[in-house]
Protein backbone atom coordinates (compact mmCIF):
# COMPACT_ATOMS: atom_id res chain seq x y z
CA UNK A 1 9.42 -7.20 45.71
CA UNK A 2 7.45 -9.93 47.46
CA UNK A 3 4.61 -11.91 45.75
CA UNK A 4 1.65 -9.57 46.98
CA UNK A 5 4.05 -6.43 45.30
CA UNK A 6 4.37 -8.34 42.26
CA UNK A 7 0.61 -8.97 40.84
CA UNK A 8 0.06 -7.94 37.88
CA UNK A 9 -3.26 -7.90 35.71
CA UNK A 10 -3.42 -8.08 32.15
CA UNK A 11 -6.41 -7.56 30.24
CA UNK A 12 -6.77 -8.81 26.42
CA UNK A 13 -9.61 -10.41 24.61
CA UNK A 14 -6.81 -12.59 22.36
CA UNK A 15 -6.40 -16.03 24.20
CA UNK A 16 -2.83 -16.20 22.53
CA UNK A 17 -1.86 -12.96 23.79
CA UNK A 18 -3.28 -13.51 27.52
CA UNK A 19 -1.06 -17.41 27.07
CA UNK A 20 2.25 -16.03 26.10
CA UNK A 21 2.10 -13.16 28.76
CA UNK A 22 0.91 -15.77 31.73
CA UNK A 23 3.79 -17.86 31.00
CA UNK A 24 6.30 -15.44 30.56
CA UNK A 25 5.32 -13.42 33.96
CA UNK A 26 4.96 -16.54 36.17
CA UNK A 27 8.40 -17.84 34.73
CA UNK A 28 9.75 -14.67 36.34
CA UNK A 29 8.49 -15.06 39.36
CA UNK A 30 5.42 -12.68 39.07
CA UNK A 31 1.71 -13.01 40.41
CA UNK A 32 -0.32 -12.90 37.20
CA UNK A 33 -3.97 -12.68 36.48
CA UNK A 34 -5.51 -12.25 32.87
CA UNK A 35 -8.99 -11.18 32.11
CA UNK A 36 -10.72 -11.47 28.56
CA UNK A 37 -12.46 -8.13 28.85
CA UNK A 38 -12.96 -4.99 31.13
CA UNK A 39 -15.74 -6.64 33.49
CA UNK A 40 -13.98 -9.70 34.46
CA UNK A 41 -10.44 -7.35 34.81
CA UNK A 42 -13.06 -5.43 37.44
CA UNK A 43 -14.13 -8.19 39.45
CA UNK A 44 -10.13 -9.36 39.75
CA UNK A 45 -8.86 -5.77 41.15
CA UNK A 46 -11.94 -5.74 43.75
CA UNK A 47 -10.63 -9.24 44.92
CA UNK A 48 -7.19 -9.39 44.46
CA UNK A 49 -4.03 -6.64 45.41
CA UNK A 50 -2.95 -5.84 42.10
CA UNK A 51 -0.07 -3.39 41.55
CA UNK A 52 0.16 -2.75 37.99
CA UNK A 53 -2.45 -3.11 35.22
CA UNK A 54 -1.98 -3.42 30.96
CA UNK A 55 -5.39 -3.63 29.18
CA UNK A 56 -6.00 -3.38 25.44
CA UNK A 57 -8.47 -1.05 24.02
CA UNK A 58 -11.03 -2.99 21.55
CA UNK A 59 -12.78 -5.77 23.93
CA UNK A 60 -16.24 -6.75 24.16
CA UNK A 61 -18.69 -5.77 26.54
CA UNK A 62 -16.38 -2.74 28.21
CA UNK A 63 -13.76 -1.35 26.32
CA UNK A 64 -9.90 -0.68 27.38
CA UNK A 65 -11.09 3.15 27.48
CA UNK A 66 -14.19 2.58 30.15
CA UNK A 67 -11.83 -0.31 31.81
CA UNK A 68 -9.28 2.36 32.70
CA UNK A 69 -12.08 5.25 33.78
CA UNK A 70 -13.72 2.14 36.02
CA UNK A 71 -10.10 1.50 37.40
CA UNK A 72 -9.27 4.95 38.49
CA UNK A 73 -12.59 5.01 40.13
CA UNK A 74 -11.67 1.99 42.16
CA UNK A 75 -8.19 2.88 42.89
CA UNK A 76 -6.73 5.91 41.48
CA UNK A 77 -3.36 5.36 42.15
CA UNK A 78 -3.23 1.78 40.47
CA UNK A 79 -1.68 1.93 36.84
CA UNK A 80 -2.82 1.26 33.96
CA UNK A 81 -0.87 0.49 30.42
CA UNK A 82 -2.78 0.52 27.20
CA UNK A 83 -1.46 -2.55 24.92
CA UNK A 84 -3.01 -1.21 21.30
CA UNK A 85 -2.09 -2.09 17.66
CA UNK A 86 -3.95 0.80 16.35
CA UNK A 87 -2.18 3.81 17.69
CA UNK A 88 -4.14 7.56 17.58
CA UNK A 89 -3.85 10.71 19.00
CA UNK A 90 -7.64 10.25 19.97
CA UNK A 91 -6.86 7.32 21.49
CA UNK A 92 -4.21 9.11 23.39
CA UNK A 93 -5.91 11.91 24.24
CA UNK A 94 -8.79 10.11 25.63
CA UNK A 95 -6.73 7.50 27.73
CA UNK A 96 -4.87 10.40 29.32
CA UNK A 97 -7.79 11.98 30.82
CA UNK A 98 -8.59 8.09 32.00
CA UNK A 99 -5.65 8.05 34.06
CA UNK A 100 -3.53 5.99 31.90
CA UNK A 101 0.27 5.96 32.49
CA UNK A 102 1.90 4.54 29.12
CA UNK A 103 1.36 3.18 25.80
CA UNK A 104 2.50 0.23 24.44
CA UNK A 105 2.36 -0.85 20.50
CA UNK A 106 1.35 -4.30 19.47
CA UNK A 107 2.57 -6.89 18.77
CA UNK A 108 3.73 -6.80 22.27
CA UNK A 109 7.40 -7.04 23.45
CA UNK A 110 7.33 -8.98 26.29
CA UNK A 111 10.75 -8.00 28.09
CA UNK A 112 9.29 -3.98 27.13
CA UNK A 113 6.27 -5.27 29.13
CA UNK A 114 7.93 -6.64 31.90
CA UNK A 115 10.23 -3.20 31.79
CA UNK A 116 7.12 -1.47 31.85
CA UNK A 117 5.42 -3.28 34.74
CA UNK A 118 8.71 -2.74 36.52
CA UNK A 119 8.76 0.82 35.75
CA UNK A 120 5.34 1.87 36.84
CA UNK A 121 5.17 -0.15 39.95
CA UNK A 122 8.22 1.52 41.23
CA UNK A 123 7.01 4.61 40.55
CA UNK A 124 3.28 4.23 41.91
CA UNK A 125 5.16 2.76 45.58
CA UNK A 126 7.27 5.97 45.48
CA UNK A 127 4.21 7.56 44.58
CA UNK A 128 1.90 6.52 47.80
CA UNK A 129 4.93 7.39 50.14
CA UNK A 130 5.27 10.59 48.87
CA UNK A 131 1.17 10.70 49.19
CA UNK A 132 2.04 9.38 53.01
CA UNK A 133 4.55 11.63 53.66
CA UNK A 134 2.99 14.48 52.03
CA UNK A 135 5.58 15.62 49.85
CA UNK A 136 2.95 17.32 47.28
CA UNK A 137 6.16 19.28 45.41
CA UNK A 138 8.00 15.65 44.63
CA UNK A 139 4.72 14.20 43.61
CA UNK A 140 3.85 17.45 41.52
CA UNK A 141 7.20 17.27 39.62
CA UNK A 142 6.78 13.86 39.06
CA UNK A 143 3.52 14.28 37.44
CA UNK A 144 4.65 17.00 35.28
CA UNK A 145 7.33 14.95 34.06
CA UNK A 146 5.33 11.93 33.35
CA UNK A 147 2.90 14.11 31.68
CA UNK A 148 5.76 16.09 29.49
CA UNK A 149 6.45 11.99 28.65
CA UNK A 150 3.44 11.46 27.71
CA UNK A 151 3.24 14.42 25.50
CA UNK A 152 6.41 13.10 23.97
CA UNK A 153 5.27 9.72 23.79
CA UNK A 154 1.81 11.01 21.91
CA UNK A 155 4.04 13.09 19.50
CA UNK A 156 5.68 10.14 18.81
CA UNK A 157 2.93 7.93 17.81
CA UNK A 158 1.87 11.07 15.82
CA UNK A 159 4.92 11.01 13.66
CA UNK A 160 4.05 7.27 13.45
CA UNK A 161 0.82 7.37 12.12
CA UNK A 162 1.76 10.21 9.25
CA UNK A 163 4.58 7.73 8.27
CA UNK A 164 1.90 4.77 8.30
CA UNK A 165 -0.51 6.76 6.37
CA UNK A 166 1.93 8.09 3.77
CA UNK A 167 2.87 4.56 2.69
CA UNK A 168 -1.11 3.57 2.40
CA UNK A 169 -1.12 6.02 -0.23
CA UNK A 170 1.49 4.35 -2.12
CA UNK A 171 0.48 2.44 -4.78
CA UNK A 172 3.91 1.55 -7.08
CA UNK A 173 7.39 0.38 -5.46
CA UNK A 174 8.81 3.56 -7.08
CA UNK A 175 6.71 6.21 -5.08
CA UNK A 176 8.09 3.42 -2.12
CA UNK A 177 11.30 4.30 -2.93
CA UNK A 178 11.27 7.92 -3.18
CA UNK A 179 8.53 8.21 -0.16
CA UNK A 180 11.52 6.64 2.28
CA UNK A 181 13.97 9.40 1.45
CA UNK A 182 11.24 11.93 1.39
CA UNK A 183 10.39 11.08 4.92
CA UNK A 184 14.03 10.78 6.17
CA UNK A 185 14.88 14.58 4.95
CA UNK A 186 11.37 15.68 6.32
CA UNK A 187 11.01 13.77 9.46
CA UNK A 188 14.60 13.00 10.81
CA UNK A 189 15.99 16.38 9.49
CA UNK A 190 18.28 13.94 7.35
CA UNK A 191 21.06 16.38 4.84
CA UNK A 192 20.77 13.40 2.58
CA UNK A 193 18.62 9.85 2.72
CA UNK A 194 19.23 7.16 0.05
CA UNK A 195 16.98 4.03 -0.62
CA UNK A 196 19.42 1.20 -2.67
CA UNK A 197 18.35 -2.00 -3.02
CA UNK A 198 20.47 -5.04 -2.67
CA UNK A 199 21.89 -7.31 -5.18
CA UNK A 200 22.42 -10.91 -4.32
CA UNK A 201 23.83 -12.11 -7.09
CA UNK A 202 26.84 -9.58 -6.63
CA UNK A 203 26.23 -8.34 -3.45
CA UNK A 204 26.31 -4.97 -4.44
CA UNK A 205 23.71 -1.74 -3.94
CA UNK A 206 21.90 -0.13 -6.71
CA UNK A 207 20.67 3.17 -5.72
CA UNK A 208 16.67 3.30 -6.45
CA UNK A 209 16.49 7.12 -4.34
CA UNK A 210 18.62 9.89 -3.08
CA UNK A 211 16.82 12.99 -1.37
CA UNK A 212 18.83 15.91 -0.17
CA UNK A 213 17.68 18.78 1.75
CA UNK A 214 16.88 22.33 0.43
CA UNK A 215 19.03 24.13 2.28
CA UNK A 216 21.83 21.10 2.05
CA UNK A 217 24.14 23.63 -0.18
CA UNK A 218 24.13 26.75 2.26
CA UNK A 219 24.60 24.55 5.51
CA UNK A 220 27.31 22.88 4.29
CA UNK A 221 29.34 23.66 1.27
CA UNK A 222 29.97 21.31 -1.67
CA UNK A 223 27.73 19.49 -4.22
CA UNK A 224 25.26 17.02 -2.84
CA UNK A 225 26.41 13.63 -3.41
CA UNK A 226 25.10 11.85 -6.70
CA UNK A 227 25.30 8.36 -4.41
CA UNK A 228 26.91 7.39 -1.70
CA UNK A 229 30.87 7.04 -1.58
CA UNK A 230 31.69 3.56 -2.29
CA UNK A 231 34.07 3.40 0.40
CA UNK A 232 30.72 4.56 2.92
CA UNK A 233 28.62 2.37 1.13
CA UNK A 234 30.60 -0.85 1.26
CA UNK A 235 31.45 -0.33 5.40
CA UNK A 236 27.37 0.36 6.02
CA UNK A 237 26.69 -2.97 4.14
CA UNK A 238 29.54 -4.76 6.19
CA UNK A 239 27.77 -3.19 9.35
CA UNK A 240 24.23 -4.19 7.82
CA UNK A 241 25.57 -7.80 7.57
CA UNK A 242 27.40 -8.44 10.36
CA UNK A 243 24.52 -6.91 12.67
CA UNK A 244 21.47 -7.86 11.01
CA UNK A 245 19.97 -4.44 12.97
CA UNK A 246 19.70 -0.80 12.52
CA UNK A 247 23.16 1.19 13.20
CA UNK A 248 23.88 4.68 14.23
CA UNK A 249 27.50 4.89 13.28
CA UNK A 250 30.73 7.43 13.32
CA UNK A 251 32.02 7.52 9.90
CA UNK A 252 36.01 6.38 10.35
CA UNK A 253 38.31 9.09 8.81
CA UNK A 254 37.99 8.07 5.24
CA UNK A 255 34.53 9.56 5.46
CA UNK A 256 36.10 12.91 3.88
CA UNK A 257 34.82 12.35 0.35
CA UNK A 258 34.05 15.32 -2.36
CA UNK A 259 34.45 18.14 -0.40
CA UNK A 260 32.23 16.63 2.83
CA UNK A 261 33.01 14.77 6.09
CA UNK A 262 30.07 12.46 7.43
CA UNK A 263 29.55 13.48 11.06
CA UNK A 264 26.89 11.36 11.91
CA UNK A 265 24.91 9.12 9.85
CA UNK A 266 22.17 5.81 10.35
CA UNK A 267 21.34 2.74 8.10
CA UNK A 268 18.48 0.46 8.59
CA UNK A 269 17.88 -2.82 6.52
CA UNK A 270 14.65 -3.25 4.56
CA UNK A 271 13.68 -6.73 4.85
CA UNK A 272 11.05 -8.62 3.30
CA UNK A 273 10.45 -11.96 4.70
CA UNK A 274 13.12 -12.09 6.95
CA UNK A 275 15.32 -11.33 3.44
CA UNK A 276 17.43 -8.34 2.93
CA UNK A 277 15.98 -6.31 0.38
CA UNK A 278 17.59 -2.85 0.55
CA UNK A 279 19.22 -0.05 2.78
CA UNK A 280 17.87 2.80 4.15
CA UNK A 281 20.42 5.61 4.67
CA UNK A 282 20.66 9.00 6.40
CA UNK A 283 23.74 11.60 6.69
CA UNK A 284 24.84 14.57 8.56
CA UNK A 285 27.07 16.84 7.03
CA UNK A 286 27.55 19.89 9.74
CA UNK A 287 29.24 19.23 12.79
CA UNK A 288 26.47 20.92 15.18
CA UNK A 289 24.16 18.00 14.28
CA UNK A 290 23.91 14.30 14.75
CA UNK A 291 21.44 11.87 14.75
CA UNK A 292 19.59 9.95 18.05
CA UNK A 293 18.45 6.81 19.45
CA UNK A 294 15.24 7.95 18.82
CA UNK A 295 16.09 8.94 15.14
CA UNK A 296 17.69 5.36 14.33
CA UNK A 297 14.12 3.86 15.76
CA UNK A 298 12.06 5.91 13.39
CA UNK A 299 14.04 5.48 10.33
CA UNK A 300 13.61 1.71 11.80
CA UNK A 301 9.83 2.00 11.47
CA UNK A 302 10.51 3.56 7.88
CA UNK A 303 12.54 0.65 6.54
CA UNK A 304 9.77 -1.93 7.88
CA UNK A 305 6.26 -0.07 6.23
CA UNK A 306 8.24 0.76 3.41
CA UNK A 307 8.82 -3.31 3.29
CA UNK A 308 5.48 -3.73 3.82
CA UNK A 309 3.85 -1.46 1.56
CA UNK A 310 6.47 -2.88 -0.85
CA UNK A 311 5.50 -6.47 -0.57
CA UNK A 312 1.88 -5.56 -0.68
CA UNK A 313 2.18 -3.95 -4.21
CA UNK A 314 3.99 -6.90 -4.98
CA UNK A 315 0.85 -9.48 -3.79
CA UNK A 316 -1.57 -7.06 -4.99
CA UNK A 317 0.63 -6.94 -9.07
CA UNK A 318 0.48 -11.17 -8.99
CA UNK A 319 -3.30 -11.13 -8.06
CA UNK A 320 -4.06 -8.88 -11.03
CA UNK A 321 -1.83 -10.50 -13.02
CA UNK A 322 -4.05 -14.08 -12.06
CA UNK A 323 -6.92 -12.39 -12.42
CA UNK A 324 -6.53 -10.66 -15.85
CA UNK A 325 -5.11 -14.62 -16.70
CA UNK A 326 -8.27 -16.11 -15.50
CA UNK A 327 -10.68 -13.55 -17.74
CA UNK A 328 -8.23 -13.75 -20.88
CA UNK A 329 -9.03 -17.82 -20.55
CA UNK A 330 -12.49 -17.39 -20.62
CA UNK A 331 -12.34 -15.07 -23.98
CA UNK A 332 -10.25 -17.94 -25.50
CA UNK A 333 -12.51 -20.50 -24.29
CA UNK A 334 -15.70 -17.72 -25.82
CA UNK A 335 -13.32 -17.42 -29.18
CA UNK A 336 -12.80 -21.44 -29.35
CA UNK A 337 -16.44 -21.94 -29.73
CA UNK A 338 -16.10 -19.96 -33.13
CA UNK A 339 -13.16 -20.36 -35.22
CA UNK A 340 -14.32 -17.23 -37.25
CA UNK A 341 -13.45 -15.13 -34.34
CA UNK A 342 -10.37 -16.90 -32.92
CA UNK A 343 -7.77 -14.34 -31.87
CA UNK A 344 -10.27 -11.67 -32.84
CA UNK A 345 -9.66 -9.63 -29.33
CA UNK A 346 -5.58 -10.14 -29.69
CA UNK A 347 -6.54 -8.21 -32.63
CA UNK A 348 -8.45 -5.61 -31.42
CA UNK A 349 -6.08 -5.05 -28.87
CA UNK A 350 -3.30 -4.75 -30.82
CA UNK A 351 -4.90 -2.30 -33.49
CA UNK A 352 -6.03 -0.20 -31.02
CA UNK A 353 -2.75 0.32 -28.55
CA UNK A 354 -1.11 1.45 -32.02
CA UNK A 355 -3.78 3.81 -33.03
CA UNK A 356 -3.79 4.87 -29.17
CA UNK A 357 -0.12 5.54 -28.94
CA UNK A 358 0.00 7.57 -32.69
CA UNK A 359 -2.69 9.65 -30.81
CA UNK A 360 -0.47 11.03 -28.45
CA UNK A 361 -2.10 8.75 -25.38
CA UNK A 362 -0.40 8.51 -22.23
CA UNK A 363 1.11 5.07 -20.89
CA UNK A 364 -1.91 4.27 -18.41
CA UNK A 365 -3.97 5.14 -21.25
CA UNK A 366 -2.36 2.80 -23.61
CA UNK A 367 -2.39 -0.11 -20.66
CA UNK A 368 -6.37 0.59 -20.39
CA UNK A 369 -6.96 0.11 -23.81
CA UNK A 370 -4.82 -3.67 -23.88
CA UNK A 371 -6.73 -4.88 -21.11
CA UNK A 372 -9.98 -3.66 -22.38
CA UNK A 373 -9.64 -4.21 -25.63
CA UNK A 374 -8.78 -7.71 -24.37
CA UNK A 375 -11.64 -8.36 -22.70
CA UNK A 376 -14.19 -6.25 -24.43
CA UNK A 377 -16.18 -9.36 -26.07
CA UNK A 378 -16.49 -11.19 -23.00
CA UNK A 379 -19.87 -10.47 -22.63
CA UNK A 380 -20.67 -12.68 -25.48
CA UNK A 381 -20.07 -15.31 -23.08
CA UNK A 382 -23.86 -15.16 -22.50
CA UNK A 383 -25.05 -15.45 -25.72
CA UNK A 384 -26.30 -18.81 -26.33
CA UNK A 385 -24.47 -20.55 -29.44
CA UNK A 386 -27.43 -20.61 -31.71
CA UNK A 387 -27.78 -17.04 -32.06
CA UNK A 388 -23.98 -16.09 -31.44
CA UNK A 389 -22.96 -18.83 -34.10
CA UNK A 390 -25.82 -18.72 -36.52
CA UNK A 391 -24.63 -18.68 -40.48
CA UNK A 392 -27.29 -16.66 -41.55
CA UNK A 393 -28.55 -13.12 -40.83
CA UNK A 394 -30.29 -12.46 -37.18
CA UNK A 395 -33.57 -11.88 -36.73
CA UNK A 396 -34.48 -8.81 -34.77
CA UNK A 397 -35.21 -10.52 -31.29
CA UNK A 398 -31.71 -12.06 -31.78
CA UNK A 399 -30.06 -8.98 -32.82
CA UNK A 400 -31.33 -7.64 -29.52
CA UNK A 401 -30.28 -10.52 -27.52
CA UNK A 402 -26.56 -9.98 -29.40
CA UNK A 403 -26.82 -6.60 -28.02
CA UNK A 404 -26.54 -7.57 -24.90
CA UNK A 405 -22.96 -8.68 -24.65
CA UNK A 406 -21.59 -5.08 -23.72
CA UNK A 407 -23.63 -5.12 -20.46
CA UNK A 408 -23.17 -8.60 -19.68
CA UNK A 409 -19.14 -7.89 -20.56
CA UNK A 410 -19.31 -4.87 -18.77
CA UNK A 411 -21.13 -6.39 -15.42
CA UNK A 412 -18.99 -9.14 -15.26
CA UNK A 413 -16.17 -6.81 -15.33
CA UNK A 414 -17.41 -4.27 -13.10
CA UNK A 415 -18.56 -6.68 -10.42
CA UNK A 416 -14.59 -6.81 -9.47
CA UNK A 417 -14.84 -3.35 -8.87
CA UNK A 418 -10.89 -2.85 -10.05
CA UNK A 419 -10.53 -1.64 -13.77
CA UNK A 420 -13.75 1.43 -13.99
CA UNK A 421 -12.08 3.15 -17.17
CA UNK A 422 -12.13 -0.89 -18.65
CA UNK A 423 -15.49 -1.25 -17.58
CA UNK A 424 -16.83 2.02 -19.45
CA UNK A 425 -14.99 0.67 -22.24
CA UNK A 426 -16.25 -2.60 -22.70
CA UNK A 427 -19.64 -0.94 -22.05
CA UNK A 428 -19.79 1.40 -24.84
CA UNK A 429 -17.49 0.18 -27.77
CA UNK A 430 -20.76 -0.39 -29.62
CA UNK A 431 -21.82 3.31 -29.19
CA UNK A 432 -21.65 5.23 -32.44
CA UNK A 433 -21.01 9.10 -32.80
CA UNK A 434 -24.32 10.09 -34.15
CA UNK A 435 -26.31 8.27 -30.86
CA UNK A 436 -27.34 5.43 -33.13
CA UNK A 437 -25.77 2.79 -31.28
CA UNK A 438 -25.83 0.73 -28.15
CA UNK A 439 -26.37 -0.06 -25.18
CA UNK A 440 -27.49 3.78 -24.14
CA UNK A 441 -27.54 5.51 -27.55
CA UNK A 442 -24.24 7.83 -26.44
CA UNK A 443 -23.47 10.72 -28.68
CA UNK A 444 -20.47 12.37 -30.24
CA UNK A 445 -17.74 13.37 -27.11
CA UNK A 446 -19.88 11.57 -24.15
CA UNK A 447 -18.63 8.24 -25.62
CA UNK A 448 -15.19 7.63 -23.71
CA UNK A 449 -12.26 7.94 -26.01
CA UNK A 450 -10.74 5.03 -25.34
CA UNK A 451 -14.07 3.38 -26.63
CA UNK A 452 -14.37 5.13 -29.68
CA UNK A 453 -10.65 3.81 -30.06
CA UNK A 454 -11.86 -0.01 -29.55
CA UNK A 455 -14.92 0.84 -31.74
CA UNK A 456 -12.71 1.51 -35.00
CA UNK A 457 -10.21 -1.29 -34.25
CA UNK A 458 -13.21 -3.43 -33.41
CA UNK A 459 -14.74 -2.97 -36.44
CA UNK A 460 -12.23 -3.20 -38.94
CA UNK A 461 -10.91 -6.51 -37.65
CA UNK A 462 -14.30 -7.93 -37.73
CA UNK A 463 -15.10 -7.04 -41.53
CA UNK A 464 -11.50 -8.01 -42.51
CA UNK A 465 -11.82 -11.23 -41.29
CA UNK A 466 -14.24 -14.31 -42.19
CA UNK A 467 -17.39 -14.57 -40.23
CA UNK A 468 -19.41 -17.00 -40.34
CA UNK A 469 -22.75 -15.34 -41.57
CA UNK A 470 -20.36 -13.85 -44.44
CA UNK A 471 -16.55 -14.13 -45.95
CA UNK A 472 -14.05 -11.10 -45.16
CA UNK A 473 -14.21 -8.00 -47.01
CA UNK A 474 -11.55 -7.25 -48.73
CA UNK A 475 -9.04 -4.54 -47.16
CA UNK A 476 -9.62 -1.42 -49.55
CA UNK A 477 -13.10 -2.01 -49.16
CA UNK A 478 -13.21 -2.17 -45.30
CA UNK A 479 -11.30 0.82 -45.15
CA UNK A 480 -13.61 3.10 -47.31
CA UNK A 481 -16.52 1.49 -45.21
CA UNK A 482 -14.98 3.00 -42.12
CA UNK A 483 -13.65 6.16 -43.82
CA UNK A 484 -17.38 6.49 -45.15
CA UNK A 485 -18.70 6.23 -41.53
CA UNK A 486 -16.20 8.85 -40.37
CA UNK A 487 -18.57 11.34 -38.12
CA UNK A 488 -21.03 8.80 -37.97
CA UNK A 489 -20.35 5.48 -36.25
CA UNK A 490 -16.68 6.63 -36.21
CA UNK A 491 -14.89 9.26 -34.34
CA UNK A 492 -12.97 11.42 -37.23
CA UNK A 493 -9.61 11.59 -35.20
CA UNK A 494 -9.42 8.03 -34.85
CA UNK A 495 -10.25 6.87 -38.44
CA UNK A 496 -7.18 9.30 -39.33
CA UNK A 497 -5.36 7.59 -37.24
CA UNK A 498 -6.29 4.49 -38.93
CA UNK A 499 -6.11 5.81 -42.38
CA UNK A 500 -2.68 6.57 -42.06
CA UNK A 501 -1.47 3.23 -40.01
CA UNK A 502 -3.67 0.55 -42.00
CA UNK A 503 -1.14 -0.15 -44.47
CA UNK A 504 1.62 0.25 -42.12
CA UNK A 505 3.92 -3.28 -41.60
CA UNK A 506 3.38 -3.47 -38.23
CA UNK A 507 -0.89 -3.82 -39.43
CA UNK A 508 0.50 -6.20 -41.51
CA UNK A 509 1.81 -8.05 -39.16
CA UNK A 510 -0.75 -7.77 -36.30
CA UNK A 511 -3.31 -8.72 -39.28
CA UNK A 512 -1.68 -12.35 -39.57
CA UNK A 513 -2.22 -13.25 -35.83
């Protein structure tokens, strides 16, 4: 192509986008002009002979859409390449009746691009001679099979998005794990998909997932494999390794393992910055069926959201975990300016995730009541140290001031807008089952369980232990205080509870903390 064939516009409002594509097109010899939105990409095409056009879609003052309905206005035969990192069928939809001619995904491969660019300029000079010549058949099938591409193409950014948007709704590396195999039986039609992770120390695979198909037994005959055959599973790795890349293998002969030869099967590594973490595997086990190019790219795009969503669970468990570290210092520091109270919430905690689990509560439940019982005095925090540490007894403005703490607790808390069933709990652990309590005077089953858990083990930790507006009670006594208040302050079900664990060693031993 000469120069004037070979000018290309590209339209981006990223300055390091509209840099690395300059460079790379005028190293090859191309004519290129960049524009940092739609206006200035309009004024360029009225002035200049541009052949082939890429524009993204979210730009100030015109967007990529109204860039590429302006452009076929100008020229309709000119072509026109959406560059978009958030893929849609709307988008797709829309762009098509625009005039556009492809689709690429950000980030942006630049050989693709160039490919591309290529691609459509061939096409639109074959285009205008057939428009010359007047060949309106060749142009028609040539439209029809760019649209049935396009169609294609949308499909296939469909099937991306439902894979993107089933690992947002992950939220644990295990539903990771089992939502890769689930979409390589469901999506790629896969007779079997395993997820194993990858040991470095041994450099073997531990097998975290296995998905088979239903009808796996009546297509081909034989139990579904438990995990893959080692001899398959050590010559994937080996390819894995060696390639660094997604492969779409033939099995070598050995494949004919418990009852089933492999006819076609894929593996794609799962890496998380730039590490291997794990293997995603898919099998064929019927002779009629193998897998594609375009099957070994999707279970591509798998392996690297599954990474992602992976490593984001993993960012998101250490940010909790330095949170939860940062509140549990301030209750020490709260607890340090008392030494009646020190380890008073270890306490707490610990009394009530025994009561919780002899009460039949599920895991999460028992997790909610650690961290909230925790961090359910850390409200006191703002309750100045004359009234919070006074030796005698309160007066009634400083009882109400006292009474505070559950809302301040429970608005510091809540402000993070990440533990709600914590929050509730810190709230009302001060509630009592005949409405006499506080902050809001709850009643009987409105008071969250959980609370009414905190609320026993609260209150037996503080009467067993010396405060310093009084000594500790001794241990029979507390318990017939809180046996007496059974109904009242106290739920009944949980003072059983407590009643029948109180003298238990493991009280005993929480009691010396």
């Amino acid at each position: 192509m000469n120069q004037e064939a070979m000018q290309i516009l590209v339209v981006d409002d990223e300055e390091a986008i509209l840099d690395a594509v300059e460079i790379y097109f005028q190293r090859k010899g191309y004519s290129i002009h960049v524009a940092r939105n739609g206006m200035q990409g309009i004024d360029i095409i009225e002035k200049k002979s541009i052949r082939c056009v890429f524009t993204d879609i979210n730009m100030p003052e015109m967007n990529g859409l109204e860039f590429a309905e302006r452009v076929r206005e100008i020229d309709n035969t000119l072509p026109v390449i959406i560059m978009t990192g958030t893929p849609s069928i709307e988008s797709m939809v829309q762009t098509l009746r625009n005039g556009v001619v492809d689709y690429l995904i950000k980030p942006i491969n630049l050989e693709q691009m160039e490919l591309t660019a290529q691609r459509v300029m061939r096409e639109r000079k074959t285009f205008i001679e057939n428009l010359i010549l007047k060949e309106e058949l060749a142009r028609q099938k040539r439209l029809e099979k760019l649209n049935r591409e396009l169609v294609c193409r949308a499909q296939d950014l469909n099937i991306l998005n439902e894979i993107m948007e089933d690992f947002s709704e992950t939220d644990s590396t295990d539903m990771a794990y089992d939502k890769v195999v689930e979409l390589g039986t469901e999506k790629l039609l896969a007779d079997q998909a395993f997820f194993h992770l990858y040991s470095h120390e041994d450099g073997s695979l531990i097998q975290m997932a296995c998905r088979s198909k239903k009808s796996l037994e009546k297509d081909s005959p034989g139990e579904p494999w438990q995990d893959i055959p080692p001899q398959i599973k050590g010559y994937l790795l080996q390819l894995i390794q060696e390639n660094n890349t997604p492969c779409l293998v033939c099995p070598p002969d050995e494949a004919f393992v418990q009852n089933r030869k492999v006819y076609s099967c894929m593996a794609a590594p799962l890496k998380i910055r730039n590490k291997l973490f794990g293997i995603v595997s898919a099998f064929h086990f019927t002779q009629d069926r193998s897998f594609s190019e375009k099957d070994i790219y999707y279970l591509n795009f798998i392996a690297q959201r599954a990474a992602t969503s992976i490593e984001n669970i993993a960012l998101y468990g250490n940010m909790m975990g330095n949170l939860y570290s940062t509140l549990l210092a301030f209750v020490t520091a709260l607890e340090a300016r008392d030494r009646y109270t020190s380890r008073h919430s270890i306490r707490v905690a610990r009394y009530a995730m025994d009561m919780a689990i002899h009460m039949g509560c599920t895991q999460e439940e028992i997790e909610i009541i650690d961290m909230a019982g925790h961090l359910h005095d850390i409200g006191k925090i703002g309750i100045p140290d004359h009234i919070l540490l006074k030796p005698g007894k309160l007066t009634d403005e400083e009882y109400e001031i006292i009474k505070a703490h559950p809302i301040i607790g429970a608005d510091i808390i809540g402000r993070l807008g990440l533990w709600d069933e914590e929050t509730d709990i810190i709230l009302y652990h001060h509630e009592r089952m005949d409405g006499t309590g506080y902050p809001e005077g709850l009643k009987g089953g409105a008071i969250p369980k959980l609370a009414r858990i905190i609320a026993v083990a609260d209150a037996y930790d503080a009467m067993a232990s010396d405060r310093s507006y009084r000594r500790k009670i001794a241990k029979k006594e507390v318990i017939r205080l809180i046996h007496e208040q059974s109904g009242r302050s106290f739920d009944p079900d949980v003072v059983h509870i407590l009643l029948e664990r109180c003298h238990s060693e493991e009280w005993d031993a929480i009691y010396v903390i």
